[in-house]
C-alpha atoms as a PDB file:
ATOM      1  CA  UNK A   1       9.114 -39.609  54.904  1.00  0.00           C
ATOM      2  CA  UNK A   2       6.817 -41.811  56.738  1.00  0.00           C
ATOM      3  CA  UNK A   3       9.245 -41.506  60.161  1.00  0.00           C
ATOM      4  CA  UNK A   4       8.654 -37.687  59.503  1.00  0.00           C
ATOM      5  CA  UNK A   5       4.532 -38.311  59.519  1.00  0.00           C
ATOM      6  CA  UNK A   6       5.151 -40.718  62.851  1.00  0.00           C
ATOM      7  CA  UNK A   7       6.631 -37.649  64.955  1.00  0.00           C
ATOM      8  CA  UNK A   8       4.303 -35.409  63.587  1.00  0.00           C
ATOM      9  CA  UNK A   9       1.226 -37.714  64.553  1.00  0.00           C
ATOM     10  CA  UNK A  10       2.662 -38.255  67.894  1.00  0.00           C
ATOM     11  CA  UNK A  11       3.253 -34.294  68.494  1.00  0.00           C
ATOM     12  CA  UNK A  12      -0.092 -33.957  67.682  1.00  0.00           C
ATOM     13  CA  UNK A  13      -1.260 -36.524  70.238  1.00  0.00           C
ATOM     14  CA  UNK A  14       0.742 -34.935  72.666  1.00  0.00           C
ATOM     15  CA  UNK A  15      -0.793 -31.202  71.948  1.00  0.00           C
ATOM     16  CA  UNK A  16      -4.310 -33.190  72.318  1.00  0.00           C
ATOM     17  CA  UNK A  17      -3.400 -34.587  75.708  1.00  0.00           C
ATOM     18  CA  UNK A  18      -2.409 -30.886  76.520  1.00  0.00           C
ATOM     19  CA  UNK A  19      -5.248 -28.539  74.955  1.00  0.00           C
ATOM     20  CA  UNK A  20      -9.119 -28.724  76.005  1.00  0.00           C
ATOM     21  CA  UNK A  21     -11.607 -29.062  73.689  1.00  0.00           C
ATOM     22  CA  UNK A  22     -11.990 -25.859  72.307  1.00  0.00           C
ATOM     23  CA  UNK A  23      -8.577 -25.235  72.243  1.00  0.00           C
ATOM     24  CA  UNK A  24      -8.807 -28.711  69.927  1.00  0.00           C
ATOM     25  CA  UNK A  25     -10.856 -27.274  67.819  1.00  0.00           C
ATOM     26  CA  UNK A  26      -9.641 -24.374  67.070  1.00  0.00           C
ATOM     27  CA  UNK A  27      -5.905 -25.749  66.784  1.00  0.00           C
ATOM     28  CA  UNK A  28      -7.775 -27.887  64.031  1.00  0.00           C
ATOM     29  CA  UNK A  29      -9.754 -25.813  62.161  1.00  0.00           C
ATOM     30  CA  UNK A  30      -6.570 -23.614  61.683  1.00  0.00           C
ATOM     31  CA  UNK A  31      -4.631 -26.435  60.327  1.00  0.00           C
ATOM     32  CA  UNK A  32      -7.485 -27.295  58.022  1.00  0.00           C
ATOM     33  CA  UNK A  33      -7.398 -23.681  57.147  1.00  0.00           C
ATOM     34  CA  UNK A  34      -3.737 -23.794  56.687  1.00  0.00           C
ATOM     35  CA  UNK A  35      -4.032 -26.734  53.864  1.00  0.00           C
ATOM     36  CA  UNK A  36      -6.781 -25.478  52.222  1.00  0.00           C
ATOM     37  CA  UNK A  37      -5.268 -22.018  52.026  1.00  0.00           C
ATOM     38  CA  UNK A  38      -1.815 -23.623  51.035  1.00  0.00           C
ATOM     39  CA  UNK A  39      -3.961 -26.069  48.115  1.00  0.00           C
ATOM     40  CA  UNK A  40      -6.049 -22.530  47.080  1.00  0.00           C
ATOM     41  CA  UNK A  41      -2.725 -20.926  46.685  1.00  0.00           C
ATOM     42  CA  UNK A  42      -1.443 -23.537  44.963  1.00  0.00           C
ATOM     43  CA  UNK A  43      -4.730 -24.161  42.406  1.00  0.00           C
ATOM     44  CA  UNK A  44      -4.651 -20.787  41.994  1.00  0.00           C
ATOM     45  CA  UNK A  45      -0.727 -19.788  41.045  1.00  0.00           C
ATOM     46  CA  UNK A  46      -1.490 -22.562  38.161  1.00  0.00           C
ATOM     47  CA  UNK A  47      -4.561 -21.742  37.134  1.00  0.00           C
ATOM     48  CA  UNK A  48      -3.250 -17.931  37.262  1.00  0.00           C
ATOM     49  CA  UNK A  49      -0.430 -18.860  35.031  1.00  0.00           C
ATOM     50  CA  UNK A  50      -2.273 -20.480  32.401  1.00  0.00           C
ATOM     51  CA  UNK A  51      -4.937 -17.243  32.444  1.00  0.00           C
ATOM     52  CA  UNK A  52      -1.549 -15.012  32.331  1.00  0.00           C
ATOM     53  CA  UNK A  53      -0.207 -17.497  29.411  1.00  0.00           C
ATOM     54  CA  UNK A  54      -3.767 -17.998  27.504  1.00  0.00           C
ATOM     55  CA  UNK A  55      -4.011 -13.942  27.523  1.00  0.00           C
ATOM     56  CA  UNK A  56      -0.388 -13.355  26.451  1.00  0.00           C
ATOM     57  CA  UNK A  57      -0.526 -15.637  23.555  1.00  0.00           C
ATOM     58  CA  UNK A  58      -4.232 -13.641  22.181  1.00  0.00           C
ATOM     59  CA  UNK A  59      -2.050 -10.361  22.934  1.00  0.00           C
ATOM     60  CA  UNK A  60       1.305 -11.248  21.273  1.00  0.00           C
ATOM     61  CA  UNK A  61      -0.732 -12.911  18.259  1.00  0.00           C
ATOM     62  CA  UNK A  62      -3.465  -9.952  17.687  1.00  0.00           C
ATOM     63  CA  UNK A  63      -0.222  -7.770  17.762  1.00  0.00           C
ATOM     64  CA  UNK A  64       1.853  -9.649  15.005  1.00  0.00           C
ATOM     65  CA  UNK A  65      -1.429  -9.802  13.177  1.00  0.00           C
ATOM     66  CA  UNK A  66      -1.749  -5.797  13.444  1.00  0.00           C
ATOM     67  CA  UNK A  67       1.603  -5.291  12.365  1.00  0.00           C
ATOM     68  CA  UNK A  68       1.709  -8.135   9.410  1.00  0.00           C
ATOM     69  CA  UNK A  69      -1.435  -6.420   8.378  1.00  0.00           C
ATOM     70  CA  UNK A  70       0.619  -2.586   7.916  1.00  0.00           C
ATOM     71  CA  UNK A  71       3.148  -4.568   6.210  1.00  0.00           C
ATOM     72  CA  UNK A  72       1.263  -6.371   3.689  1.00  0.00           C
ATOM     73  CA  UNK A  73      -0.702  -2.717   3.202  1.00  0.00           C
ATOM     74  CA  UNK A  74       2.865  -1.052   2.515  1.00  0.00           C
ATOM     75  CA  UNK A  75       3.894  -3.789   0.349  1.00  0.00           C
ATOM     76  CA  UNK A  76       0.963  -3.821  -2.163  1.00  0.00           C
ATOM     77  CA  UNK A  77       1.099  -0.333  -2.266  1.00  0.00           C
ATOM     78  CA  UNK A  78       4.515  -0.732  -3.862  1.00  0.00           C
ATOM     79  CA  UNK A  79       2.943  -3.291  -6.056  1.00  0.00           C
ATOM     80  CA  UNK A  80       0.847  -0.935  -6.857  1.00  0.00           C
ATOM     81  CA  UNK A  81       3.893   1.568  -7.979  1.00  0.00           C
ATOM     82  CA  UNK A  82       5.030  -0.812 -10.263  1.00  0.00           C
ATOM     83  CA  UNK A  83       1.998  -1.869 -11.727  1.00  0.00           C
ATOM     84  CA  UNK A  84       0.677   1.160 -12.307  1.00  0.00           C
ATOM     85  CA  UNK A  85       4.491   1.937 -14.365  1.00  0.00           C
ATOM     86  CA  UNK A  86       3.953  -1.244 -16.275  1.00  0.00           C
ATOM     87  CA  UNK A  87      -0.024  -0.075 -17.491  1.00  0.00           C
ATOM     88  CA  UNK A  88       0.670   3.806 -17.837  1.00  0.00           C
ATOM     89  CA  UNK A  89      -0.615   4.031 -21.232  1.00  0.00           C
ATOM     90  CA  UNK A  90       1.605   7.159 -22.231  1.00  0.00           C
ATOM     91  CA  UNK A  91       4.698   5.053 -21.580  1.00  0.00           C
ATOM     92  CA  UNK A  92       3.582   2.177 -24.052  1.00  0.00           C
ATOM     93  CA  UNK A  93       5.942   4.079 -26.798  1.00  0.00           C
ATOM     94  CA  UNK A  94       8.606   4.805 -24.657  1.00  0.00           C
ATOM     95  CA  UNK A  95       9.567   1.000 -23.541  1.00  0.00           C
ATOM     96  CA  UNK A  96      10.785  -0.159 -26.771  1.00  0.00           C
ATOM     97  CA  UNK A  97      11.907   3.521 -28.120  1.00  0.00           C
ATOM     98  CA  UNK A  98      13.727   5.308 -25.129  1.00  0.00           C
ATOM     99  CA  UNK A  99      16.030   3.743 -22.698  1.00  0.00           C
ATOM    100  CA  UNK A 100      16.584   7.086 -21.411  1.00  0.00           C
ATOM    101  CA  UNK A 101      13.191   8.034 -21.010  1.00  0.00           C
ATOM    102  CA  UNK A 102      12.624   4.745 -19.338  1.00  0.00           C
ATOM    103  CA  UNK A 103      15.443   5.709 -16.946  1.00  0.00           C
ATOM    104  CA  UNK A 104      14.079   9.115 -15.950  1.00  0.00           C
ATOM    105  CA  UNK A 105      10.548   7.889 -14.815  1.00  0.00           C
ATOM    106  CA  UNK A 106      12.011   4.974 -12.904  1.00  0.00           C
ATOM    107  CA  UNK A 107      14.523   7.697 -11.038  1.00  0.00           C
ATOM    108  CA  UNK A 108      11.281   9.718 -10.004  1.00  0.00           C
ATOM    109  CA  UNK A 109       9.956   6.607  -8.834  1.00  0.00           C
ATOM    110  CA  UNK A 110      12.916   5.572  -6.642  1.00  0.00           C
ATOM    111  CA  UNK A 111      13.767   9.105  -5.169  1.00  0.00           C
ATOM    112  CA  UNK A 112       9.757   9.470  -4.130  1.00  0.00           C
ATOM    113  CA  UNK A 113       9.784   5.836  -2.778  1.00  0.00           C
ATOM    114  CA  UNK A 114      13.249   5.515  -1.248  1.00  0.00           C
ATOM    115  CA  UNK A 115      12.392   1.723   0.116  1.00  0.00           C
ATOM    116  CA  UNK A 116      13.014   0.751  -3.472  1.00  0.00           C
ATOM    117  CA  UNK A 117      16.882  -0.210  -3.943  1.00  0.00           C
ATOM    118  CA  UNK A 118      16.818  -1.074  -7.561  1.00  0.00           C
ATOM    119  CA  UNK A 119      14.483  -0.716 -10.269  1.00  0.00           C
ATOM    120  CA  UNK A 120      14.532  -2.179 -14.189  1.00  0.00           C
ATOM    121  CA  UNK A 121      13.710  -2.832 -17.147  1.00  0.00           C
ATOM    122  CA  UNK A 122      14.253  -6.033 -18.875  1.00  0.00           C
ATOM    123  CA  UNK A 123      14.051  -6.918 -22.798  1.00  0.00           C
ATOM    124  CA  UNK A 124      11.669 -10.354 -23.273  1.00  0.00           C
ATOM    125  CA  UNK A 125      15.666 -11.382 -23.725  1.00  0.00           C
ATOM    126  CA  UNK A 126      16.646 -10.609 -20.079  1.00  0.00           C
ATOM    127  CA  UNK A 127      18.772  -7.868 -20.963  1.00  0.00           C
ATOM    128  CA  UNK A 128      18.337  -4.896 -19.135  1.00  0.00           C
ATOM    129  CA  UNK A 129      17.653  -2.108 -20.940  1.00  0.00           C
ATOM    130  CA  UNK A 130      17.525   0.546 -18.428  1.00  0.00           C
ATOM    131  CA  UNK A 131      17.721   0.758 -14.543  1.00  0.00           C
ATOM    132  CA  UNK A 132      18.164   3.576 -11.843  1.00  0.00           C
ATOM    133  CA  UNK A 133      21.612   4.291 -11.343  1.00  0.00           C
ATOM    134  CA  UNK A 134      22.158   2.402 -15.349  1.00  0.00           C
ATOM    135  CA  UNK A 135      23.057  -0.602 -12.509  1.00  0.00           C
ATOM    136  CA  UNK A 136      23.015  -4.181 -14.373  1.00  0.00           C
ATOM    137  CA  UNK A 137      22.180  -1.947 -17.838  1.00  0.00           C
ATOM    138  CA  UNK A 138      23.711  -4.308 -20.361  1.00  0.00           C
ATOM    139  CA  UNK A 139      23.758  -7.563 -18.672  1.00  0.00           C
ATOM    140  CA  UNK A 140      21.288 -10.307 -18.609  1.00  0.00           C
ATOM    141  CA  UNK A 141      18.840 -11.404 -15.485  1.00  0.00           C
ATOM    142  CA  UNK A 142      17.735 -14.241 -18.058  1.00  0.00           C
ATOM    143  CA  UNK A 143      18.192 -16.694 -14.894  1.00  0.00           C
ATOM    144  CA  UNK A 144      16.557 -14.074 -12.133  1.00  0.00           C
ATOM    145  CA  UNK A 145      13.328 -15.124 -11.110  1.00  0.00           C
ATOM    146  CA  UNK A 146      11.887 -12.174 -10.543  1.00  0.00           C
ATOM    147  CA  UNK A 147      12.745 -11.730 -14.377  1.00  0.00           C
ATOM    148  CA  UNK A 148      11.324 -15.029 -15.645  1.00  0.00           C
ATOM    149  CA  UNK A 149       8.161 -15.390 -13.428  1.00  0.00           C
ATOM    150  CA  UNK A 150       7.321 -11.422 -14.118  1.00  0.00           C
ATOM    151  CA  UNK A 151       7.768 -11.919 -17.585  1.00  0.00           C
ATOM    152  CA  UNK A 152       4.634 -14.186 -17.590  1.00  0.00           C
ATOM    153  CA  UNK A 153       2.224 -12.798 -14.324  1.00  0.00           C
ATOM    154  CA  UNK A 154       2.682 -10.333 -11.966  1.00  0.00           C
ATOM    155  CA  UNK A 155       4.921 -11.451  -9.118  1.00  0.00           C
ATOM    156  CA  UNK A 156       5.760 -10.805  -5.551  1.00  0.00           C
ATOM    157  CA  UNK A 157       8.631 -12.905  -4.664  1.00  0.00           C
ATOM    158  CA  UNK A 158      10.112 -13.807  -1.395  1.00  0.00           C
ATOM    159  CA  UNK A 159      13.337 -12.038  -0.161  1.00  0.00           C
ATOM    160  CA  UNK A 160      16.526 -13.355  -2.188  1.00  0.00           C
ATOM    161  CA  UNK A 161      19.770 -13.208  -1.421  1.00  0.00           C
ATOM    162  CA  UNK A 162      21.348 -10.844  -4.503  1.00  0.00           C
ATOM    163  CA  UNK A 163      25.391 -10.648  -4.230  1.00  0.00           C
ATOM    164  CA  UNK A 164      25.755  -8.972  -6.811  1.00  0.00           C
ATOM    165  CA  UNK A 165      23.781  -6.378  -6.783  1.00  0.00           C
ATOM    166  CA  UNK A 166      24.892  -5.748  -3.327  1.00  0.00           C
ATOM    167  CA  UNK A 167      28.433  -5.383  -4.854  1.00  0.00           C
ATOM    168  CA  UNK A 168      27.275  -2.470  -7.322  1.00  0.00           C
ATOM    169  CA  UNK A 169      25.286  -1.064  -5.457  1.00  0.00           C
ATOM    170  CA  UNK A 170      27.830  -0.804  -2.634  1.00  0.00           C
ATOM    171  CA  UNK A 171      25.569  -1.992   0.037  1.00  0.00           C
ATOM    172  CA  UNK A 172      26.720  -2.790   3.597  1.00  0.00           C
ATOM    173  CA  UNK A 173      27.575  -6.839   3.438  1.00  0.00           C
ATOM    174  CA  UNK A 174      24.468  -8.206   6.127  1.00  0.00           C
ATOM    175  CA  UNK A 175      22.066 -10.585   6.027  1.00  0.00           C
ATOM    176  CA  UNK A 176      19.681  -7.836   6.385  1.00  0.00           C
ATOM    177  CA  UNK A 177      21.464  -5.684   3.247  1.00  0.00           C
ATOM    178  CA  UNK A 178      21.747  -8.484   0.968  1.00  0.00           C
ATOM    179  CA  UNK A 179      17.881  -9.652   1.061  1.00  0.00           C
ATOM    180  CA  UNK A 180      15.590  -8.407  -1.664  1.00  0.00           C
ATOM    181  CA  UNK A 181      11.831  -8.662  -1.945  1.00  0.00           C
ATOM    182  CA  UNK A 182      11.490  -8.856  -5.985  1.00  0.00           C
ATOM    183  CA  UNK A 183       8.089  -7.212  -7.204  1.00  0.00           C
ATOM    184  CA  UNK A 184       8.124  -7.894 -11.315  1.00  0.00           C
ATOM    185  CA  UNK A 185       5.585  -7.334 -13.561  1.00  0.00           C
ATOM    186  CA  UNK A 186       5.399  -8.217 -17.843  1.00  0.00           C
ATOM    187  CA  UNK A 187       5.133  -5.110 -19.881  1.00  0.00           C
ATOM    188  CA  UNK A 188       3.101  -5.024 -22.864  1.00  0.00           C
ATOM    189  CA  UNK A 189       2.580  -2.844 -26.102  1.00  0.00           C
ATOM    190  CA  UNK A 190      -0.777  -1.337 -27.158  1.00  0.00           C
ATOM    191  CA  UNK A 191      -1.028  -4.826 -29.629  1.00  0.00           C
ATOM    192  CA  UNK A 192      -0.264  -7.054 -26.529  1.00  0.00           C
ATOM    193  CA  UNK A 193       2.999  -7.702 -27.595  1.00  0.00           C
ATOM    194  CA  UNK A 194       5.700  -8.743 -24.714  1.00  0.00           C
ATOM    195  CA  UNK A 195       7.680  -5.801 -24.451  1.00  0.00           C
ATOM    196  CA  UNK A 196       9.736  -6.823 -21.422  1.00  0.00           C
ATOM    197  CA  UNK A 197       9.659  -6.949 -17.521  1.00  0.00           C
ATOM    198  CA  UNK A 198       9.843  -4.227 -15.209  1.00  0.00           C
ATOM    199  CA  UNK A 199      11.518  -5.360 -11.856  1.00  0.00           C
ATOM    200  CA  UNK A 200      11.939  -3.923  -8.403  1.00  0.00           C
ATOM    201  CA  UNK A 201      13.849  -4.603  -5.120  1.00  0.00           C
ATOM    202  CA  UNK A 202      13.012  -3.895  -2.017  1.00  0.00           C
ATOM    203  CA  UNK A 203      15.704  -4.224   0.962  1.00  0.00           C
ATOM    204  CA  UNK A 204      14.023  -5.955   3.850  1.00  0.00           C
ATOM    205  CA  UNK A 205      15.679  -2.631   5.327  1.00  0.00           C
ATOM    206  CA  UNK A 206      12.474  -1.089   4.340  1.00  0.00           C
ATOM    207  CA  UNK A 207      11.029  -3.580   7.727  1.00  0.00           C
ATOM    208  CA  UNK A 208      12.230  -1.538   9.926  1.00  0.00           C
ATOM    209  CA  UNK A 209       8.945   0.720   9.492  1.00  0.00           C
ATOM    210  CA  UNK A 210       8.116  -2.044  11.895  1.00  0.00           C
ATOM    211  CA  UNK A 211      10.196   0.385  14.723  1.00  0.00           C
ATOM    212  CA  UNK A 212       7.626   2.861  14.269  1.00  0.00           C
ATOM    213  CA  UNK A 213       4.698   0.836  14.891  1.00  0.00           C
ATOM    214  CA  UNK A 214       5.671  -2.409  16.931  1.00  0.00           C
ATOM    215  CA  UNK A 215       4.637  -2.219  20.887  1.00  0.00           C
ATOM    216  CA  UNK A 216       7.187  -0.152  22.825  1.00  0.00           C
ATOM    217  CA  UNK A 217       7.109  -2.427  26.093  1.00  0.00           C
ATOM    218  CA  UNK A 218      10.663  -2.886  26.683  1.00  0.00           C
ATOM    219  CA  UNK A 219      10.116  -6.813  27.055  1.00  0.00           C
ATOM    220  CA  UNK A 220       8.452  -7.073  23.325  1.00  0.00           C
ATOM    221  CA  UNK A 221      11.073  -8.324  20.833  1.00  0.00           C
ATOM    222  CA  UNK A 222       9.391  -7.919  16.940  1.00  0.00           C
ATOM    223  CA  UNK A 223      11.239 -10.437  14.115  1.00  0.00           C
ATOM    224  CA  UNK A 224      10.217 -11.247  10.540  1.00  0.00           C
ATOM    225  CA  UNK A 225      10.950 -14.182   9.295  1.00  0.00           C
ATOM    226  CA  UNK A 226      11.001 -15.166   6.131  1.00  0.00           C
ATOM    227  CA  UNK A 227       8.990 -18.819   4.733  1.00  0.00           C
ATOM    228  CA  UNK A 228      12.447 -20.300   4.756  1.00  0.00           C
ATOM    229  CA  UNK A 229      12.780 -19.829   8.331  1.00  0.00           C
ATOM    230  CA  UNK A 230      15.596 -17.438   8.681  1.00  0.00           C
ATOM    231  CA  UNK A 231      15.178 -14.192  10.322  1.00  0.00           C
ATOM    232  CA  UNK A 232      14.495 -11.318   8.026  1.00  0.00           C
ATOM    233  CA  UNK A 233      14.650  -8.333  10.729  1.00  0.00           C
ATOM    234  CA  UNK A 234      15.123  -8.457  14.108  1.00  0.00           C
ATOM    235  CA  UNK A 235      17.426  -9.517  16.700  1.00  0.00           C
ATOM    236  CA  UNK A 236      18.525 -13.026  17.525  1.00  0.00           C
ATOM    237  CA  UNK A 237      21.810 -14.788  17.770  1.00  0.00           C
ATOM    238  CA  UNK A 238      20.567 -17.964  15.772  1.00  0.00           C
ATOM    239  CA  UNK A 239      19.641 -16.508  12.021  1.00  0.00           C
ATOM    240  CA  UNK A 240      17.043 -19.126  12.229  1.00  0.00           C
ATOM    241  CA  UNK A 241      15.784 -19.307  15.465  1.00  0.00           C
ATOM    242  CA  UNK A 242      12.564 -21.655  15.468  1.00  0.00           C
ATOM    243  CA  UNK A 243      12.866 -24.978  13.890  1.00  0.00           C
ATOM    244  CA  UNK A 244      11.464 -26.319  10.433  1.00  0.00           C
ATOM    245  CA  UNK A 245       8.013 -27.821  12.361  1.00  0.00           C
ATOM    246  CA  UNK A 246       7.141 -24.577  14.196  1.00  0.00           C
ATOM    247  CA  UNK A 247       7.523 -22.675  11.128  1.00  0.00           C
ATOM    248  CA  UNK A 248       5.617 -24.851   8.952  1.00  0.00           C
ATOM    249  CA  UNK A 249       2.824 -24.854  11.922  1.00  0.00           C
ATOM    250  CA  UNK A 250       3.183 -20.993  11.500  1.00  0.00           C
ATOM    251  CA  UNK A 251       2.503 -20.957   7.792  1.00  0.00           C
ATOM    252  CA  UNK A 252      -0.256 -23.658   8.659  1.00  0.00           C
ATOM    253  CA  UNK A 253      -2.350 -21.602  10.862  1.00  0.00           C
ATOM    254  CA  UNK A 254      -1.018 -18.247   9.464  1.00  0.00           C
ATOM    255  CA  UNK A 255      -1.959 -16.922  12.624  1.00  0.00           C
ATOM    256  CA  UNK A 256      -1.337 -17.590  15.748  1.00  0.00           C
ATOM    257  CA  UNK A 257       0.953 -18.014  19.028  1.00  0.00           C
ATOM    258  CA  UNK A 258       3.072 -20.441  21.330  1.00  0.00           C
ATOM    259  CA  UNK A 259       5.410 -20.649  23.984  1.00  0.00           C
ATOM    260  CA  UNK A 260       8.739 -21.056  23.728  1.00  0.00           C
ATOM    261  CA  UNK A 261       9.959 -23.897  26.506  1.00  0.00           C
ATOM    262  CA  UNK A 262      13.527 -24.210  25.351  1.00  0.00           C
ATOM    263  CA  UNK A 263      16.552 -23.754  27.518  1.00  0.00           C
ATOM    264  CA  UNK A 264      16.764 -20.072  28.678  1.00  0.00           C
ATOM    265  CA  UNK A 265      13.320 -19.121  27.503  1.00  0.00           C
ATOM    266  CA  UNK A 266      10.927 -21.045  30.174  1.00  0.00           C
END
């Protein structure tokens, strides 16, 4: 490097010898020029990277918090469904009395909601004592979550892997198909007696609302991810594609953005 410097120090000397003074000057002033155009360019292509980074990151994370935002509305407006069935005062008789009248109302409810895959109605036993489609009528969700924590509180659980009811239900065998988001709630007589737990799942199928309001710019890719970590909706060819530590910062800040540096994604 420094033999490169040498010749370029002595072809300078030998312009000098060969230019006046103006000519000098000039000859200068444009290599000044020259760097401190090159250095400007320079300052600026980083400094207009991090602008074009700091204003992605605001614009990708005020869009995922738009679109979490429509699907926490839709989702406690299905809680709101089911809650509403669990308090409906003119059904109080019916939950201990009528299977079959159980049945009906819980059709109505699925056919005007068609997000909901499943819906039920435990015993305080876990037996089910009447669901749409008379799927799992007879056998016992004693061990379910969604039965035992609804039983006690209202409950929103996280989306569960459920095999079996994929299997009677005859649902397509995906990651997507087989995930449930459980919404249980305890059912009660007019004396406040346990009656049982009403239960509903809804495929994370019912994401893909997400296609009718996630940015169309061909270069925006929407996931959801569940708190585990794996990918809920979306495509990617790693079903969890961010590691434990980003997640966890994720559910941290529950808001939020960063850039992904690994291979392929720079």
């Amino acid at each position: 490097m420094s033999g490169v410097f040498h010749r370029l120090r002595l072809r300078l000397h030998y312009l000098q010898d060969r230019l006046t003074v103006g000519q000098q000057m000039a000859f200068a002033m444009a290599m000044i020029g020259l760097v401190t155009l090159t250095a400007v360019a320079l300052t600026s292509a980083g400094v207009s990277r991090r602008g074009l980074i700091a204003h992605l990151k605001t614009e990708m994370a005020a869009k995922a918090a738009s679109l979490a935002e429509r699907l926490d509305l839709d989702l406690s407006e299905r809680y709101r469904d089911i809650l509403q069935l669990a308090e409906m005062r003119p059904l109080s008789r019916i939950w201990q009395d009528s299977s079959d009248e159980v049945r009906d109302v819980i059709e109505q409810l699925k056919v005007s909601r068609p997000r909901y895959v499943w819906i039920g109605f435990a015993g305080p036993d876990g037996l089910v004592l009447a669901a749409t489609g008379r799927v799992l009528e007879g056998t016992s969700v004693l061990p379910r979550d969604w039965f035992r924590n609804g039983l006690n509180v209202p409950t929103l659980g996280n989306a569960e892997e459920a095999e079996l009811l994929v299997h009677l239900l005859a649902l397509p065998n995906s990651d997507e198909a087989t995930r449930f988001v459980d919404i249980s709630l305890p059912v009660y007589s007019p004396e406040n007696r346990i009656l049982g737990t009403i239960g509903a799942h809804l495929s994370v199928k019912w994401a893909e609302l997400l296609n009718d309001i996630a940015p169309k710019e061909g270069a925006t890719q929407v996931w959801l991810i569940g708190r585990d970590g794996r990918l809920l909706f979306g495509k990617s060819p790693n079903p969890q594609p961010f590691s434990d530590e980003v997640i966890a910062s994720m559910m941290d800040q529950r808001s939020g953005a960063f850039v992904d540096t690994s291979e392929g994604h720079r």
